[in-house]
Protein backbone atom coordinates (compact mmCIF):
# COMPACT_ATOMS: atom_id res chain seq x y z
CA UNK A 1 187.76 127.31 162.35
CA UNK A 2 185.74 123.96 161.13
CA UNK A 3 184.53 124.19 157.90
CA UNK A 4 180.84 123.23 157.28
CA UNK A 5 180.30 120.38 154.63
CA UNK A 6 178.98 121.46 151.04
CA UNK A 7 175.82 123.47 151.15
CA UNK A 8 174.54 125.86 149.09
CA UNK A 9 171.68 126.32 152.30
CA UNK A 10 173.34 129.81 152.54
CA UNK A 11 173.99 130.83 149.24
CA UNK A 12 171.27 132.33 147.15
CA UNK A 13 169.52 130.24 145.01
CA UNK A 14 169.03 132.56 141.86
CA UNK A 15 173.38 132.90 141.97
CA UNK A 16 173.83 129.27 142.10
CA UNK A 17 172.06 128.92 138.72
CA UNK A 18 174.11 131.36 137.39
CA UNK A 19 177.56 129.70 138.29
CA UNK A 20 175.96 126.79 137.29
CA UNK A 21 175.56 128.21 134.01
CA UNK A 22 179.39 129.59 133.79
CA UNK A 23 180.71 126.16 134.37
CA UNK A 24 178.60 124.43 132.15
CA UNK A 25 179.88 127.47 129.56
CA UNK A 26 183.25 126.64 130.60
CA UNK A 27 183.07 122.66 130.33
CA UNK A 28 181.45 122.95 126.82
CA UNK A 29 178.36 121.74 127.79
CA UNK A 30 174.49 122.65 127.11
CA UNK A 31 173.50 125.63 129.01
CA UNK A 32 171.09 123.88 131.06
CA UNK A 33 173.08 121.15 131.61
CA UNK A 34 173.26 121.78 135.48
CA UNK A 35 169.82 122.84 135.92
CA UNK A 36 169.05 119.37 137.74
CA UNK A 37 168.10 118.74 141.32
CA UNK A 38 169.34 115.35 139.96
CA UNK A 39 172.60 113.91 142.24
CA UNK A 40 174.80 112.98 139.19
CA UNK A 41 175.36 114.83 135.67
CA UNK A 42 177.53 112.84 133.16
CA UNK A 43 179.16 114.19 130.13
CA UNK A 44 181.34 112.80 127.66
CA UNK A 45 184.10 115.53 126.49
CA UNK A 46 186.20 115.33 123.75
CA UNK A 47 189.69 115.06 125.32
CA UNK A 48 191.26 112.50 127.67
CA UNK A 49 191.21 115.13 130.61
CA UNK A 50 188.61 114.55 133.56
CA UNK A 51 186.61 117.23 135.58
CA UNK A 52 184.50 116.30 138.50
CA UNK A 53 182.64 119.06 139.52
CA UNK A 54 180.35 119.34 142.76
CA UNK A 55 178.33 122.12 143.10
CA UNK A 56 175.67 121.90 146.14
CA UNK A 57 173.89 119.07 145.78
CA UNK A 58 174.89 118.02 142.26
CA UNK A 59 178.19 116.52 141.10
CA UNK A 60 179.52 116.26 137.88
CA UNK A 61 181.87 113.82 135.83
CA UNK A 62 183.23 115.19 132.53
CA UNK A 63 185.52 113.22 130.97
CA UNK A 64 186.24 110.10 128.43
CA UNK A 65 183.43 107.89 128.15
CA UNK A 66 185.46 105.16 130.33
CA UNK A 67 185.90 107.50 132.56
CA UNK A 68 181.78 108.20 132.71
CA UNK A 69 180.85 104.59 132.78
CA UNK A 70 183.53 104.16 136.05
CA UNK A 71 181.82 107.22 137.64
CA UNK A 72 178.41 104.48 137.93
CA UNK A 73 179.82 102.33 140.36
CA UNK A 74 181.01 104.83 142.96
CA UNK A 75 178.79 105.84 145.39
CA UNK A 76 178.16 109.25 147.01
CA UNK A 77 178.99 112.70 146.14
CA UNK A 78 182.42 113.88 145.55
CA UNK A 79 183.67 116.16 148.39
CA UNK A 80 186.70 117.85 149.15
CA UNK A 81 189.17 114.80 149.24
CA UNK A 82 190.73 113.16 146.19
CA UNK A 83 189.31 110.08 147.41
CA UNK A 84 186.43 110.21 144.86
CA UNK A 85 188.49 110.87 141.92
CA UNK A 86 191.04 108.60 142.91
CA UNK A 87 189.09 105.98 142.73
CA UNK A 88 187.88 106.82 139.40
CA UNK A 89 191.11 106.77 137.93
CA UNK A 90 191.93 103.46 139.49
CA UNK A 91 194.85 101.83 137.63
CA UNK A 92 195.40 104.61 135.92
CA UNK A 93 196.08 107.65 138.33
CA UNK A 94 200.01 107.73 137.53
CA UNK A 95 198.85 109.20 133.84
CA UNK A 96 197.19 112.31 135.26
CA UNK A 97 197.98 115.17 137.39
CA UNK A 98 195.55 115.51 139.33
CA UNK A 99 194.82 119.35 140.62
CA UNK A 100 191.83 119.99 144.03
CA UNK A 101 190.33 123.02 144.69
CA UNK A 102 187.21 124.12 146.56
CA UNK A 103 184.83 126.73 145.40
CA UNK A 104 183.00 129.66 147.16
CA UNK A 105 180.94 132.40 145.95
CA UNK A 106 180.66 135.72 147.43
CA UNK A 107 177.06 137.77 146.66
CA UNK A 108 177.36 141.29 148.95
CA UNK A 109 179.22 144.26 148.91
CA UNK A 110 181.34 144.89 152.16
CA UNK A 111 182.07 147.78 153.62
CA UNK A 112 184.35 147.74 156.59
CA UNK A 113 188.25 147.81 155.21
CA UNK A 114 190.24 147.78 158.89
CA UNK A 115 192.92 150.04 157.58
CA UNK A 116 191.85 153.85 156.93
CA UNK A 117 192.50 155.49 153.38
CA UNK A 118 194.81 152.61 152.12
CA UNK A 119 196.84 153.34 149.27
CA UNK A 120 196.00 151.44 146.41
CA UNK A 121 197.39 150.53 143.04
CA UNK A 122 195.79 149.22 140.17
CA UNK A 123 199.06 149.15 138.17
CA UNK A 124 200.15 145.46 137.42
CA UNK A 125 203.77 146.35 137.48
CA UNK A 126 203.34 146.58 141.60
CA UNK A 127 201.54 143.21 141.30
CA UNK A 128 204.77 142.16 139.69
CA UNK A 129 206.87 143.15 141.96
CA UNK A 130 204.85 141.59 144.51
CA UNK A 131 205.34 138.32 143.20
CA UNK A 132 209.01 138.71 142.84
CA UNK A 133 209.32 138.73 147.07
CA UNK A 134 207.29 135.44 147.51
CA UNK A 135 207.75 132.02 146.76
CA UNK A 136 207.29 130.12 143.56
CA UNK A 137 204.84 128.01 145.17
CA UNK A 138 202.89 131.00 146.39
CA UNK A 139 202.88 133.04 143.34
CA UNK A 140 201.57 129.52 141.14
CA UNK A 141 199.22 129.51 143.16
CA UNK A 142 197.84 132.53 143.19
CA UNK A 143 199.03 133.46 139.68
CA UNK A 144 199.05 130.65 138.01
CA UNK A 145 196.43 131.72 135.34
CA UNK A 146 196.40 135.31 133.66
CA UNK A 147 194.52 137.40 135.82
CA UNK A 148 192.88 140.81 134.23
CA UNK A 149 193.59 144.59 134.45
CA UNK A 150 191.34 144.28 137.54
CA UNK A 151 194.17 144.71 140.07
CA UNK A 152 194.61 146.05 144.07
CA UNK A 153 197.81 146.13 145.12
CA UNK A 154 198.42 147.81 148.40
CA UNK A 155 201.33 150.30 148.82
CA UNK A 156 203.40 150.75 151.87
CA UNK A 157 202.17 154.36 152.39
CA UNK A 158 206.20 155.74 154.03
CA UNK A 159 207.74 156.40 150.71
CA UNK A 160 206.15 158.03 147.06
CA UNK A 161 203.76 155.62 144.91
CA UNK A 162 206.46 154.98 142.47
CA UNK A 163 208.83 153.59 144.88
CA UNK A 164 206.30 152.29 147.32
CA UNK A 165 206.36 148.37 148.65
CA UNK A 166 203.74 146.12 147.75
CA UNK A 167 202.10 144.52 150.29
CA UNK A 168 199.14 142.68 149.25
CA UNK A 169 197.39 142.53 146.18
CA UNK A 170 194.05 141.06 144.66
CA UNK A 171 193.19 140.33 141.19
CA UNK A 172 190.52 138.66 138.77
CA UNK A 173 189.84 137.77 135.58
CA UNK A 174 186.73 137.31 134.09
CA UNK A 175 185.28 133.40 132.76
CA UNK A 176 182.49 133.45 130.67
CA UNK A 177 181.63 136.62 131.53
CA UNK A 178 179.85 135.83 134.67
CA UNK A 179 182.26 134.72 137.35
CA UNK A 180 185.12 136.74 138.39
CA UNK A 181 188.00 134.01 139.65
CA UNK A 182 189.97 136.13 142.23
CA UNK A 183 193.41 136.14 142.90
CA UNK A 184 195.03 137.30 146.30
CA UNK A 185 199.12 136.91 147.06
CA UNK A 186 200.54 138.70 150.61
CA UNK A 187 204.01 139.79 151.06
CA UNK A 188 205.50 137.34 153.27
CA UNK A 189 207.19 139.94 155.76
CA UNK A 190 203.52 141.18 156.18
CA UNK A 191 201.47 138.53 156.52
CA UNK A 192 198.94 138.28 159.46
CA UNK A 193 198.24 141.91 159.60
CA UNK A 194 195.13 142.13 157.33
CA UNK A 195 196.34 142.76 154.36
CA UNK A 196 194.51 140.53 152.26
CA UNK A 197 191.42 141.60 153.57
CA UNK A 198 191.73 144.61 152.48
CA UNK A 199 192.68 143.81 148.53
CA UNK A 200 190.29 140.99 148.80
CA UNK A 201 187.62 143.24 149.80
CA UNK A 202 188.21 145.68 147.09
CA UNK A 203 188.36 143.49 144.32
CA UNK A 204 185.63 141.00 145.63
CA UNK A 205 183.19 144.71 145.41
CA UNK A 206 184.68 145.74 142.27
CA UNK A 207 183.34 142.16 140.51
CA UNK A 208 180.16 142.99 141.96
CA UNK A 209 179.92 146.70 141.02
CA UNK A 210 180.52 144.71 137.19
CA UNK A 211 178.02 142.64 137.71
CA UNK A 212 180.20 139.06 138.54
CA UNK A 213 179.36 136.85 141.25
CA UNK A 214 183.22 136.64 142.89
CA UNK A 215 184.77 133.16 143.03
CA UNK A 216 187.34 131.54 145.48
CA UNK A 217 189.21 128.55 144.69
CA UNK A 218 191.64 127.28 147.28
CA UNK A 219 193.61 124.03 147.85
CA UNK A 220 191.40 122.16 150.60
CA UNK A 221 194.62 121.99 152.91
CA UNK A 222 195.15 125.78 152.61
CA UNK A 223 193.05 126.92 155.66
CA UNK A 224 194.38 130.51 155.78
CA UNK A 225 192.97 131.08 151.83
CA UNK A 226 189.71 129.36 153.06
CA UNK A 227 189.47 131.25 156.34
CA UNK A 228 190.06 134.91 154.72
CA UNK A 229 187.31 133.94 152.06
CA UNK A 230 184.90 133.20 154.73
CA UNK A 231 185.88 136.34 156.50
CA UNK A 232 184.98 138.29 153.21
CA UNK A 233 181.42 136.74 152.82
CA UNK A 234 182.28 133.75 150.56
CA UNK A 235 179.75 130.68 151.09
CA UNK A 236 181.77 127.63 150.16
CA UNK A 237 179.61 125.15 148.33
CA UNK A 238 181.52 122.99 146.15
CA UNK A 239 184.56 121.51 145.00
CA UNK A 240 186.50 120.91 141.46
CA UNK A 241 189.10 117.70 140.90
CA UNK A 242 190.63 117.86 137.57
CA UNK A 243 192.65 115.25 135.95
CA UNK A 244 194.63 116.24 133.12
CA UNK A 245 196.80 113.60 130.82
CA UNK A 246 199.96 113.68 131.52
CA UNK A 247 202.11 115.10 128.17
CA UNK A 248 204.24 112.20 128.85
CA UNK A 249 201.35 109.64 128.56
CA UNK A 250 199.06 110.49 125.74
């Protein structure tokens, strides 16, 4: 599956102000900040740590004010690749980590779930012991910030609830009270057998039923995460670099 380049073309309009609103709430910037059909937004933050942000047609550079006035003399929009970023940092990329993810927003409920009368947890303890049967690398990724009581854990369905195996579970938490940043992690003896669509699909409806427009971040290079999003209804249309000091190196 080829993944289209950044558009919000498919992605309703009214939405994309709203997440454009939640980042600028998250980023500590004016609420209108975003509201631009202009190609660049600069602002200078407070800290040492570096956001660039695209969102459809718009990107963003948060950061130090030398990191703003470097932003000037590189041309284009910031896609997918660290190449934009790394160029910002220049000389000084082996102070940050340096963390990529894309974005996508989903906007309708679903309603086909390919497995009939699943049985489903919402008790974070079978989250837990979800995690503890997959990889560190797979749980920080899908775990690696708190995620809320909103959890959908499905249960192997041959044994009672309390002693059931956890196959697949979903999660969000809330930001700013308008975007609900999902969370999905698959047993890795059942991978590939739809799973994930079906917590993914239950949580992705349950932030809509509350009013949150669901959002995706993967790694760019993690096609399965991308391709189950896009099976769910997510419209990828933007990307988020963040370089954060190193403690080592303030």
């Amino acid at each position: 599956m080829d993944f289209p380049l950044l558009d919000a073309g498919p992605f309703d309009r009214h939405r994309l102000d709203i997440v454009r609103l939640a980042w600028c709430r998250r980023l500590q910037m004016d609420d209108r900040a975003l509201d631009t059909d202009a190609d660049r937004v600069e602002h200078v933050g407070a800290t040492e740590d570096i956001t660039v942000l695209r969102l459809a047609e718009t990107t963003l550079i948060a950061g130090p004010s030398w990191a703003v006035d470097a932003s000037r003399a590189i041309a284009g929009h910031a896609h997918i690749d660290r190449t934009w970023i790394s160029s910002l940092l220049g000389d000084r990329s082996d102070r940050y980590e340096i963390g990529t993810h894309t974005l996508a927003y989903g906007s309708d409920i679903g309603h086909t779930i390919d497995v009939h009368d699943p049985l489903i947890s919402h008790d974070a303890e079978h989250a837990r012991n979800l995690a503890a049967h997959c990889s560190d690398a797979d749980v920080a990724e899908a775990f690696g910030e708190p995620v809320s009581r909103n959890w959908f854990t499905l249960l192997g369905d041959d044994r009672p609830a309390d002693s059931a195996h956890s196959l697949a579970s979903a999660g969000y938490s809330e930001e700013q009270l308008i975007l609900a940043d999902m969370r999905v992690l698959t047993d890795p003896d059942h991978r590939r057998r739809g799973h994930a669509q079906v917590v993914g699909r239950l949580a992705t409806n349950d932030a809509i039923d509350d009013g949150l427009i669901p959002q995706w971040r993967s790694r760019p290079e993690n096609a399965v995460a991308r391709r189950l999003a896009a099976r769910l209804g997510y419209v990828e249309i933007g990307a988020c670099h963040t370089a954060v000091l190193r403690a080592d190196r303030g």
